[in-house]
PDB file of N, CA and C in Angstrom:
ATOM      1  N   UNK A   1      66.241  97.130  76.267  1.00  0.00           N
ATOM      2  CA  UNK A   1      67.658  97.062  76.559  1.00  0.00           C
ATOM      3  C   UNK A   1      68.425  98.268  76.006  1.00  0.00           C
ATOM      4  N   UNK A   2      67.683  99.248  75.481  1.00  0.00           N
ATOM      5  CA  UNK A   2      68.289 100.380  74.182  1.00  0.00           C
ATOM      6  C   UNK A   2      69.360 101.082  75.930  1.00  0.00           C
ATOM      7  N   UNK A   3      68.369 100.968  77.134  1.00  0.00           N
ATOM      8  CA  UNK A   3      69.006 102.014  78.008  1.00  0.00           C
ATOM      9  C   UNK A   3      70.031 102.010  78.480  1.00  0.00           C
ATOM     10  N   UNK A   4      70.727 100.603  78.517  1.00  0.00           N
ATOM     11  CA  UNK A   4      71.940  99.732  78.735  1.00  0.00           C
ATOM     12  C   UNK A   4      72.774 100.570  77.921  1.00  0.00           C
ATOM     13  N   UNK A   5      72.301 100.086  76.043  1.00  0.00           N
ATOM     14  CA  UNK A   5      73.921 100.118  75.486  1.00  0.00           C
ATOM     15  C   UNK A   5      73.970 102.028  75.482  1.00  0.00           C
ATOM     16  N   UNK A   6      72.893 102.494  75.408  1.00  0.00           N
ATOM     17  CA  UNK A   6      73.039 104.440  75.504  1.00  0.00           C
ATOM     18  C   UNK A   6      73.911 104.400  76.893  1.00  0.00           C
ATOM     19  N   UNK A   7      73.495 103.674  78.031  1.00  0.00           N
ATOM     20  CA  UNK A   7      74.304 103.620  79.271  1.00  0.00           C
ATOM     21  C   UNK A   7      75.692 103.931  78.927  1.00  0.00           C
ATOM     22  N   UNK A   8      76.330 102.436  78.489  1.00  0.00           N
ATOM     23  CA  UNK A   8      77.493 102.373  77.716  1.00  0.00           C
ATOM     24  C   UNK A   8      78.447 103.544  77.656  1.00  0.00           C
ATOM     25  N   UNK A   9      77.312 103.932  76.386  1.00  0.00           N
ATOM     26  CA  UNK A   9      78.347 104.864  75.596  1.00  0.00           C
ATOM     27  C   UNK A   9      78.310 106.179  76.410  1.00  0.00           C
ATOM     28  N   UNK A  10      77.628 106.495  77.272  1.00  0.00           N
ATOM     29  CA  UNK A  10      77.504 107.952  77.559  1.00  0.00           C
ATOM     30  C   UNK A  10      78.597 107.750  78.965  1.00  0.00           C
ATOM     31  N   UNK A  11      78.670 106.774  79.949  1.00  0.00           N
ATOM     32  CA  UNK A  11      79.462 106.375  80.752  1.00  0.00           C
ATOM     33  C   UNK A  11      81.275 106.291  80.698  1.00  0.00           C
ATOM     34  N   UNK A  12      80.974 105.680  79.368  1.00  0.00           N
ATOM     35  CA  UNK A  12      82.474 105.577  79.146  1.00  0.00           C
ATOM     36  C   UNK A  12      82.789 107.127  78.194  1.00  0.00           C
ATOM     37  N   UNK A  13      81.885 107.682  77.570  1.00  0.00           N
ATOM     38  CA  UNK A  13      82.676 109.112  77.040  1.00  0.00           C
ATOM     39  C   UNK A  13      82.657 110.090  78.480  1.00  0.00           C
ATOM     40  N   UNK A  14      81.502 109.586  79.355  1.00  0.00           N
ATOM     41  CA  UNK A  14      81.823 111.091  80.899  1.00  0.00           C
ATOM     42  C   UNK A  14      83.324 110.701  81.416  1.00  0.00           C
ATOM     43  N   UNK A  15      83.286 109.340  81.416  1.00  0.00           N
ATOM     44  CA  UNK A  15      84.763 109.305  82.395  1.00  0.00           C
ATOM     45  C   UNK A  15      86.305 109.115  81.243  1.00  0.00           C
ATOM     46  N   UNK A  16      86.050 110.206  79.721  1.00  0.00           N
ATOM     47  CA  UNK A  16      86.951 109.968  79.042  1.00  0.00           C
ATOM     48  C   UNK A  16      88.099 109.072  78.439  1.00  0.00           C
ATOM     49  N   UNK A  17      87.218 107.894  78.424  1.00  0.00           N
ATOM     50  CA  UNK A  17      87.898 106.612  77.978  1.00  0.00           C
ATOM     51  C   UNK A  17      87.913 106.488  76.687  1.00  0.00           C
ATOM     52  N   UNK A  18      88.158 105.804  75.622  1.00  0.00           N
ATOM     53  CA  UNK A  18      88.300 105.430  74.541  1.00  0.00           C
ATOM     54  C   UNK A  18      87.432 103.674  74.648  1.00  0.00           C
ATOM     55  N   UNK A  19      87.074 103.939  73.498  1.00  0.00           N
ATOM     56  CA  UNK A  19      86.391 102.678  72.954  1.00  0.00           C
ATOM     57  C   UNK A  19      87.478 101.032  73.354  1.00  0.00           C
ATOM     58  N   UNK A  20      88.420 101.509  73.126  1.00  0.00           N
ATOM     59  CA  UNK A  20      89.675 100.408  73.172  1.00  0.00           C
ATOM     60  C   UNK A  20      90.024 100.618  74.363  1.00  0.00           C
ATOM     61  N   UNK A  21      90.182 101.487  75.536  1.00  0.00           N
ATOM     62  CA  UNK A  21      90.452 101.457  77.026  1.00  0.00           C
ATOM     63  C   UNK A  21      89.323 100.570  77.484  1.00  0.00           C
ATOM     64  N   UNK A  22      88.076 100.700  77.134  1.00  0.00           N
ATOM     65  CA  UNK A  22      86.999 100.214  77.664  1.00  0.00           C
ATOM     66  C   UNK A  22      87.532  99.056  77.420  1.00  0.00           C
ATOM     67  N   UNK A  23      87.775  98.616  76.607  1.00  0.00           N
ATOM     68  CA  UNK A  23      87.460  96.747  76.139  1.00  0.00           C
ATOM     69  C   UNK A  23      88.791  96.662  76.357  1.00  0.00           C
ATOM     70  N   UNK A  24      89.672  97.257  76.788  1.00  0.00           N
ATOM     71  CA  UNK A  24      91.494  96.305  77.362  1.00  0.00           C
ATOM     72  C   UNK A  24      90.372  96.372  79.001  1.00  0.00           C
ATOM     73  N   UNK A  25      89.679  96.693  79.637  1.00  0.00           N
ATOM     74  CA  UNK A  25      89.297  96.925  81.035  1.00  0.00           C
ATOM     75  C   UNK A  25      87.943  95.872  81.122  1.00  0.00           C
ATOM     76  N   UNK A  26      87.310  95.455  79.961  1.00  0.00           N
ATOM     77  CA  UNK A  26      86.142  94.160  79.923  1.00  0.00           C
ATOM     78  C   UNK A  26      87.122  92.911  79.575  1.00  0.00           C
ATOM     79  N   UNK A  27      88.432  93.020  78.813  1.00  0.00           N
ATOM     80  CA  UNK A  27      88.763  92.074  78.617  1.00  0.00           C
ATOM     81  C   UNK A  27      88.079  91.509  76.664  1.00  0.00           C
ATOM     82  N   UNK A  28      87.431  92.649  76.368  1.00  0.00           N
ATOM     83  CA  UNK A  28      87.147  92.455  75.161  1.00  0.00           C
ATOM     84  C   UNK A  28      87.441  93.166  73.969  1.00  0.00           C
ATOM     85  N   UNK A  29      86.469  92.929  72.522  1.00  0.00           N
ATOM     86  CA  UNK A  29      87.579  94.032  71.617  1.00  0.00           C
ATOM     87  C   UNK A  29      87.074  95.101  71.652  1.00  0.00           C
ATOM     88  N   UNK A  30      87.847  95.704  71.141  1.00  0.00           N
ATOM     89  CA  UNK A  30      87.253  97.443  70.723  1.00  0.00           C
ATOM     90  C   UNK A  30      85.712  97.298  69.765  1.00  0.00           C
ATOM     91  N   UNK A  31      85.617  96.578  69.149  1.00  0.00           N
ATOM     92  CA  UNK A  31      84.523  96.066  68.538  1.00  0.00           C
ATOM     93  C   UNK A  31      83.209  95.851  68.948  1.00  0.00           C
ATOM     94  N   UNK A  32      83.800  94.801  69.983  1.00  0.00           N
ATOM     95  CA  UNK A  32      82.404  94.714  70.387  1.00  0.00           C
ATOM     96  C   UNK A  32      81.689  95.904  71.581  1.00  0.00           C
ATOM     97  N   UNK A  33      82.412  96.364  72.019  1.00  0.00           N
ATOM     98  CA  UNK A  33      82.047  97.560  72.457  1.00  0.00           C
ATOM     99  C   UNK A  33      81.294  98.746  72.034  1.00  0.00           C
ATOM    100  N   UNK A  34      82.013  98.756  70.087  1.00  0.00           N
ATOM    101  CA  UNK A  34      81.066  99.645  69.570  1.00  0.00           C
ATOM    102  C   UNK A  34      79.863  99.381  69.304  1.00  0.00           C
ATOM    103  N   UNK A  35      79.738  97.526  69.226  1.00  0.00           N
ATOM    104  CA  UNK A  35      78.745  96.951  68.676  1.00  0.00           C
ATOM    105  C   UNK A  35      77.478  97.338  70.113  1.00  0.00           C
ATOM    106  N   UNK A  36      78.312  97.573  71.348  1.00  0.00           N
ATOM    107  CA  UNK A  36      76.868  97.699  72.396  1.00  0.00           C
ATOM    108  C   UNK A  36      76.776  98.771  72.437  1.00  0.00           C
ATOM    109  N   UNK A  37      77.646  99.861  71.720  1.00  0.00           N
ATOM    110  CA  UNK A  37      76.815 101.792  71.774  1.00  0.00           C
ATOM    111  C   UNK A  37      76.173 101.888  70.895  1.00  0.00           C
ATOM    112  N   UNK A  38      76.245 100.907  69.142  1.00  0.00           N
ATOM    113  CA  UNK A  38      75.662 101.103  68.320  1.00  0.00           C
ATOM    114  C   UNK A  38      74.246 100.277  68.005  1.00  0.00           C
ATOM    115  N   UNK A  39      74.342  99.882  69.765  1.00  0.00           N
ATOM    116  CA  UNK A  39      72.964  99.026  69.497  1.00  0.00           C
ATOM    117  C   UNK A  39      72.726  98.039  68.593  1.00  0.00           C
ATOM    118  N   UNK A  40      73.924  97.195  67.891  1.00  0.00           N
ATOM    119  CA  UNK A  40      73.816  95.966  67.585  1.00  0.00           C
ATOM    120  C   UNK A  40      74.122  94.950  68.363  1.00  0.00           C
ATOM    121  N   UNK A  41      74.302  95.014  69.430  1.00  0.00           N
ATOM    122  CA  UNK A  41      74.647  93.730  70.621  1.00  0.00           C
ATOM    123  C   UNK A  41      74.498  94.405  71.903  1.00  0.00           C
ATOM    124  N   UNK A  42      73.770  93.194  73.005  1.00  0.00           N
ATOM    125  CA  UNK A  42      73.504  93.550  74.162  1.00  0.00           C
ATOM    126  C   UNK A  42      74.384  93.121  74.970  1.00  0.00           C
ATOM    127  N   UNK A  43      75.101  93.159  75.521  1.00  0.00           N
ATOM    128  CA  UNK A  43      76.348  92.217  76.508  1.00  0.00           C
ATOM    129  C   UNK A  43      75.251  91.243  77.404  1.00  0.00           C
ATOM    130  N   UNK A  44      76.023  90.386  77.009  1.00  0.00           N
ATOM    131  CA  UNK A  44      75.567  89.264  78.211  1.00  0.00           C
ATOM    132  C   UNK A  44      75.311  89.772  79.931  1.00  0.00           C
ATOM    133  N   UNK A  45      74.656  88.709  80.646  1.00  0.00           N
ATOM    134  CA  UNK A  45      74.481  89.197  82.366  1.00  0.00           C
ATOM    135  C   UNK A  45      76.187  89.485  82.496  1.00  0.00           C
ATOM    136  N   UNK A  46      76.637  88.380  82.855  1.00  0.00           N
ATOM    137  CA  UNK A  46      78.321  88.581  83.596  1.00  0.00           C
ATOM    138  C   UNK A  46      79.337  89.709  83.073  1.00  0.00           C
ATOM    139  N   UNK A  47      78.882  90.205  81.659  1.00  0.00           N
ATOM    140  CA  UNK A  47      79.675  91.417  80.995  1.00  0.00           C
ATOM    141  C   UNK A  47      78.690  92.732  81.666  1.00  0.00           C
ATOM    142  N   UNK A  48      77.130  92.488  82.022  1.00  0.00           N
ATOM    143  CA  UNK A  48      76.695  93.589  82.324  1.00  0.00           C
ATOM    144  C   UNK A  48      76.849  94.131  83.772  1.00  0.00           C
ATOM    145  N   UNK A  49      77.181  92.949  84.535  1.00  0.00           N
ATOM    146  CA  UNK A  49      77.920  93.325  86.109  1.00  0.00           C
ATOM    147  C   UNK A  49      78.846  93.875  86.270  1.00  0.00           C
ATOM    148  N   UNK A  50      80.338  93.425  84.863  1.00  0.00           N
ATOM    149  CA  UNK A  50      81.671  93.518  85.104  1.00  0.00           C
ATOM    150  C   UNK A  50      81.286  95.138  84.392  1.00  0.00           C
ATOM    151  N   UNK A  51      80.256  95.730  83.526  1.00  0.00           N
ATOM    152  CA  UNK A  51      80.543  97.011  82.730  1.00  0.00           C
ATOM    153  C   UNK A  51      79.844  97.892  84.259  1.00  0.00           C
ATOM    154  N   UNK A  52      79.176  97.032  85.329  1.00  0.00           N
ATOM    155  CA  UNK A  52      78.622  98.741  86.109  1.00  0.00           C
ATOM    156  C   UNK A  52      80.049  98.475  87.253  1.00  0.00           C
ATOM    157  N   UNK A  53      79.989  97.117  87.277  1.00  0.00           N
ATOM    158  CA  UNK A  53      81.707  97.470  88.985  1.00  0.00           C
ATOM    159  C   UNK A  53      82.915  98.011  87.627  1.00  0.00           C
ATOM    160  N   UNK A  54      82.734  98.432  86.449  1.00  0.00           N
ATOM    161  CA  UNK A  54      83.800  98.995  85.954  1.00  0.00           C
ATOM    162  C   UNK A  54      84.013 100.446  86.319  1.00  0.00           C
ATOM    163  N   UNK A  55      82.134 100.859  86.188  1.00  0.00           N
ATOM    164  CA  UNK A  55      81.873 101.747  85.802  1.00  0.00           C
ATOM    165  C   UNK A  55      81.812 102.668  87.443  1.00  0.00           C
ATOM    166  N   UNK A  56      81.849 101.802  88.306  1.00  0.00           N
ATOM    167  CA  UNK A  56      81.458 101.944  89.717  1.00  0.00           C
ATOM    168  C   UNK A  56      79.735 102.545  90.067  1.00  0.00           C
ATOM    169  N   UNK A  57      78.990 101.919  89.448  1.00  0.00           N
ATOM    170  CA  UNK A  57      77.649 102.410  89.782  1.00  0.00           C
ATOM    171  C   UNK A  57      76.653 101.177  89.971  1.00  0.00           C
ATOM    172  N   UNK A  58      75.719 101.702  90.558  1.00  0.00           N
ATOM    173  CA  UNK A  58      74.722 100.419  91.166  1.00  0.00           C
ATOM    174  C   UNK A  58      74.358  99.479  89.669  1.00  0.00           C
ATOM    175  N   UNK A  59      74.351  98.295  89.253  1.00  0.00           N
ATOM    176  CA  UNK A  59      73.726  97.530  88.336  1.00  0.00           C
ATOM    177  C   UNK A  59      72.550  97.892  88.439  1.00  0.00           C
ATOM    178  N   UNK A  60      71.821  98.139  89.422  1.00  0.00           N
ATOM    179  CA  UNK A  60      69.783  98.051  88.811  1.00  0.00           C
ATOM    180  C   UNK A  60      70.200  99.797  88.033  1.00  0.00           C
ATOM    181  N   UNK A  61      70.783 100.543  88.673  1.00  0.00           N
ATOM    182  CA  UNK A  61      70.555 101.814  88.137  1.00  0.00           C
ATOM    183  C   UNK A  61      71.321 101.700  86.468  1.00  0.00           C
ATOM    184  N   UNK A  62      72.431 100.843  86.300  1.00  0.00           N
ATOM    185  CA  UNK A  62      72.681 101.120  85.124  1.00  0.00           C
ATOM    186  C   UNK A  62      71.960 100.272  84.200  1.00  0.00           C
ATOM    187  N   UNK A  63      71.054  99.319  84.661  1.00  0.00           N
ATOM    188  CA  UNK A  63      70.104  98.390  83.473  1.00  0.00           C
ATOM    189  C   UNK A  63      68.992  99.012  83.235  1.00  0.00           C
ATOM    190  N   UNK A  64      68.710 100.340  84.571  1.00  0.00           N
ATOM    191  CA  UNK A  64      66.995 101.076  84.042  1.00  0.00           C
ATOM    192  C   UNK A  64      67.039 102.265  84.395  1.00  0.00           C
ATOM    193  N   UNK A  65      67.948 102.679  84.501  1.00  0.00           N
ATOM    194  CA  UNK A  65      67.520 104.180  84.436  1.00  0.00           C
ATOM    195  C   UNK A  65      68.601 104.826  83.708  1.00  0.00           C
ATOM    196  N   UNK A  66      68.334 106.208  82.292  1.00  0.00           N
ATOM    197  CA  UNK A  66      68.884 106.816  81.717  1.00  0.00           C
ATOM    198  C   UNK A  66      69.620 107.845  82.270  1.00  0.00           C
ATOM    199  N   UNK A  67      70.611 107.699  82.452  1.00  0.00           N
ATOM    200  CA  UNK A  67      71.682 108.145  83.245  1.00  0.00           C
ATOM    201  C   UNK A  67      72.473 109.180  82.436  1.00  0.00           C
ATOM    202  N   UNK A  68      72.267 109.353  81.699  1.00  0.00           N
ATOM    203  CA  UNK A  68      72.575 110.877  80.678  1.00  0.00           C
ATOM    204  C   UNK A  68      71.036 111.700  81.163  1.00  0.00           C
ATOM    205  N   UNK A  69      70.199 111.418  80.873  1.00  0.00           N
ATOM    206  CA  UNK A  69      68.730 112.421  81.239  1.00  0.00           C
ATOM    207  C   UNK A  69      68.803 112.273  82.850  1.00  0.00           C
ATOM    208  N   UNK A  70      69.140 111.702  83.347  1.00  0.00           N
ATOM    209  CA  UNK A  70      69.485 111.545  85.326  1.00  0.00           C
ATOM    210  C   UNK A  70      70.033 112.620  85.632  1.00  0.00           C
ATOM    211  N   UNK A  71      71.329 112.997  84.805  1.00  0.00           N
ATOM    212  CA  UNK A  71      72.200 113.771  85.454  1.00  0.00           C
ATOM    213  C   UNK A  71      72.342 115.300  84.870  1.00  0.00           C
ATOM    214  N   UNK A  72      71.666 115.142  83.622  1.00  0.00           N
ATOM    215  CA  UNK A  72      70.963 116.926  82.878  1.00  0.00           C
ATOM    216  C   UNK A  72      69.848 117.128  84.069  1.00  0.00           C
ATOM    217  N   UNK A  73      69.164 116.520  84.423  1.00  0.00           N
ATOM    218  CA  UNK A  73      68.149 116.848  85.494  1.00  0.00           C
ATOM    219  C   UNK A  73      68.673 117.091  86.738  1.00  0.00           C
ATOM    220  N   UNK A  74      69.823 116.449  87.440  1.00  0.00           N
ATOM    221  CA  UNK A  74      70.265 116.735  88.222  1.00  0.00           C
ATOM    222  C   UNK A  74      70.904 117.786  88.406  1.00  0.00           C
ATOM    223  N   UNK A  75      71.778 118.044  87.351  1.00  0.00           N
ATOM    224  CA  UNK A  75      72.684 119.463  87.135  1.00  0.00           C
ATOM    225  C   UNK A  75      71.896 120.536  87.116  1.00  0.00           C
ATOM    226  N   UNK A  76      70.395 120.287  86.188  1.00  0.00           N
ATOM    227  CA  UNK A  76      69.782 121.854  85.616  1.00  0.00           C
ATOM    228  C   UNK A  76      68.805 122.356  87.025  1.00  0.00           C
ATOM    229  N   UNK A  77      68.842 120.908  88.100  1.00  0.00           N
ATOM    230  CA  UNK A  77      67.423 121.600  89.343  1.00  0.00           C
ATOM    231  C   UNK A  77      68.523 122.875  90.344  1.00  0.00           C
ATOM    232  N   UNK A  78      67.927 123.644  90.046  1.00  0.00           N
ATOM    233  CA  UNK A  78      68.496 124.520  90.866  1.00  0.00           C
ATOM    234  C   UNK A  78      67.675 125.002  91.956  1.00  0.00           C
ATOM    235  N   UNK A  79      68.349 125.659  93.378  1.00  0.00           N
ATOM    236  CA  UNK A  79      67.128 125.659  94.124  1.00  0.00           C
ATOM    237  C   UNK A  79      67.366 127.164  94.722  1.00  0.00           C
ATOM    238  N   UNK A  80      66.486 127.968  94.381  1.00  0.00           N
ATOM    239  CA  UNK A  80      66.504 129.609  95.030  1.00  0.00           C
ATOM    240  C   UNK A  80      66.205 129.843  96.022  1.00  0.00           C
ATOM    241  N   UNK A  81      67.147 130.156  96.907  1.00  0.00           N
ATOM    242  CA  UNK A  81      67.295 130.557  98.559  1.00  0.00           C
ATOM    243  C   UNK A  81      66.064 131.642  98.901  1.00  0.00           C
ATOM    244  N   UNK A  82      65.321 131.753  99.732  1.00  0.00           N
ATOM    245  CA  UNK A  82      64.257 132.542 100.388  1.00  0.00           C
ATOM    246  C   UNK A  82      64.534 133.621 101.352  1.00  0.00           C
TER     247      UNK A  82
END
C-alpha cells in the first residue's frame, strides 16, 4: 500500500495544494492526510475513490502504479528524429 500514500503526497504537491486544501476537499483533517504521506495510515476504499475522482486520475492507476517514477520516465524518453 506504501504506493498509494507516496501517490498522495506527490499528487497533491504536483497540483500545488496544501495539506489542509487537500482535507477541506476529502472532507477530512489536515492530519490525517499527513498521517497517509507519512505512511502511518492507509485511507479506507471510499476515501481511496474520493482521493483519485479528486485527483482526476484512473483508481487502478493510482492504487499500483508509481506515478512520480511514471512521469520522470515519461518526461526524460525523448525521441531523436531520423
Amino acid at each position: 500500500m506504501e504506493i498509494i500514500n507516496k501517490n498522495i503526497g506527490y499528487l497533491r504537491r504536483s497540483r500545488g495544494w496544501t495539506q489542509k486544501q487537500l482535507a477541506d476537499k476529502l472532507g477530512i483533517t489536515r492530519s490525517t492526510v499527513a498521517a497517509y504521506e507519512e505512511y502511518r495510515a492507509t485511507p479506507p476504499l471510499a476515501k481511496l475513490k474520493k482521493l483519485a475522482a479528486t485527483f482526476e486520475i484512473d483508481f487502478e492507476r493510482f492504487i499500483h502504479i508509481d506515478l512520480e517514477i511514471e512521469n520522470r520516465i515519461h518526461n526524460s524518453t525523448s525521441f531523436v528524429k531520423i
